[in-house]
Protein backbone atom coordinates (compact mmCIF):
# COMPACT_ATOMS: atom_id res chain seq x y z
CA UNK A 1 0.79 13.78 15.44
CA UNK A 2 2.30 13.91 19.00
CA UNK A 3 3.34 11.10 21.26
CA UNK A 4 3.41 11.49 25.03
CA UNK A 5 6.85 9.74 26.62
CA UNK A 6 7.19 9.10 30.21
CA UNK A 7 4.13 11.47 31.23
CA UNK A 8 5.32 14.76 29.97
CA UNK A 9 7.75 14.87 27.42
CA UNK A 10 5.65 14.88 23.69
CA UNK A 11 8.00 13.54 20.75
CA UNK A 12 6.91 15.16 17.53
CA UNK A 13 8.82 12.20 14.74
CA UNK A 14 11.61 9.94 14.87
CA UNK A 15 13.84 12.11 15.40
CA UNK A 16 12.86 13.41 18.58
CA UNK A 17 12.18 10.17 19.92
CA UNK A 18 15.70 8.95 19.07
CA UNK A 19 16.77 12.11 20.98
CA UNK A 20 14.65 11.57 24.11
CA UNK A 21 15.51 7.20 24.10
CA UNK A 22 19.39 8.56 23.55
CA UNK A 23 19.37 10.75 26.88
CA UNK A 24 17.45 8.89 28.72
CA UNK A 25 18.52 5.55 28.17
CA UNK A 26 21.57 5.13 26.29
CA UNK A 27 23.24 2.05 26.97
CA UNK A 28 19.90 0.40 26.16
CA UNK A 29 19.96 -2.00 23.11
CA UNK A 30 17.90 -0.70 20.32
CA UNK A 31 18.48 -3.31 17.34
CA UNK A 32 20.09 -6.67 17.56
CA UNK A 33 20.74 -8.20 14.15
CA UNK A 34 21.32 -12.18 14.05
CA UNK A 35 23.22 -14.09 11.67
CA UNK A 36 22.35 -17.90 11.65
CA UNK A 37 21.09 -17.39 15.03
CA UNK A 38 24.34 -16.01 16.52
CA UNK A 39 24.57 -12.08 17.38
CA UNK A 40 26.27 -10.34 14.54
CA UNK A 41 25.50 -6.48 15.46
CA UNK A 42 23.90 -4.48 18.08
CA UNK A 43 23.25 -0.86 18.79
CA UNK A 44 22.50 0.95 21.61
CA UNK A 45 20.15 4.10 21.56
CA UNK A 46 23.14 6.32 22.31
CA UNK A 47 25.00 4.92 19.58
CA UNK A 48 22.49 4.66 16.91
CA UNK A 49 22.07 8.50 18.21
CA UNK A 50 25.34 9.00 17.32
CA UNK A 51 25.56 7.17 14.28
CA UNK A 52 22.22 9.14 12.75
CA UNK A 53 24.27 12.38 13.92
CA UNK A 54 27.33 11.27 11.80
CA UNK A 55 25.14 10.82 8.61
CA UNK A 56 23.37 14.23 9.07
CA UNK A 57 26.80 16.25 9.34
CA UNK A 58 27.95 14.81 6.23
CA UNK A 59 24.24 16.06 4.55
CA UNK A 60 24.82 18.79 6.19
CA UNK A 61 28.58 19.37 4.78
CA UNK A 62 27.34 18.43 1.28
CA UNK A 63 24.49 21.79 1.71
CA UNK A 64 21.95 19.07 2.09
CA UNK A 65 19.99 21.41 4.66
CA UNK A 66 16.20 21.50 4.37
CA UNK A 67 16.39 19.65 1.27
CA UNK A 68 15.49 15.63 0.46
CA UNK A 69 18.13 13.29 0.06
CA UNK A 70 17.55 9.85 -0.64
CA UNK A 71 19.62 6.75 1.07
CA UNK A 72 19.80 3.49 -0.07
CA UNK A 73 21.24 0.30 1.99
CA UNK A 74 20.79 -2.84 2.01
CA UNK A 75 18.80 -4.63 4.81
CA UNK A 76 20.85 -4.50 8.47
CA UNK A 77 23.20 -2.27 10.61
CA UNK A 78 23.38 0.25 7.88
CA UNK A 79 20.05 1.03 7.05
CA UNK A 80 19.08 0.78 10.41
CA UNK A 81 21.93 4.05 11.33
């Protein structure tokens, strides 16, 4: 299944669309995470783009390529990266 984004770029997964959000707007927030109401954590789409690119070098360094790796975090900034 394809997506259409801004009238002709198609985003394929989550991936790309992380991509595409990164580039074209960066300094936009992407998750805020609250504790007791007050603003504990936030990422922006270039960070969390950056962040997702840090975990996949170390899969990659670990000859994760092309194979299934399963993460597990607890619920907030981590899981989210």
């Amino acid at each position: 299944m394809s997506v259409l984004v801004q009238g002709e770029h198609t985003v394929k997964n989550l991936v790309d669309l992380l991509s595409y959000r990164a580039y074209h707007t960066p300094g936009k927030i992407a998750f805020r995470f609250l504790t007791n109401g007050e603003e504990d954590d936030l990422f922006t789409y270039g960070m969390l783009h950056t962040k997702a690119q840090k975990i996949a070098a170390v899969l990659q360094q670990r000859n994760a390529c092309g194979k299934r790796a399963l993460l597990l975090y607890h619920s907030g900034p981590d899981y989210v990266k």
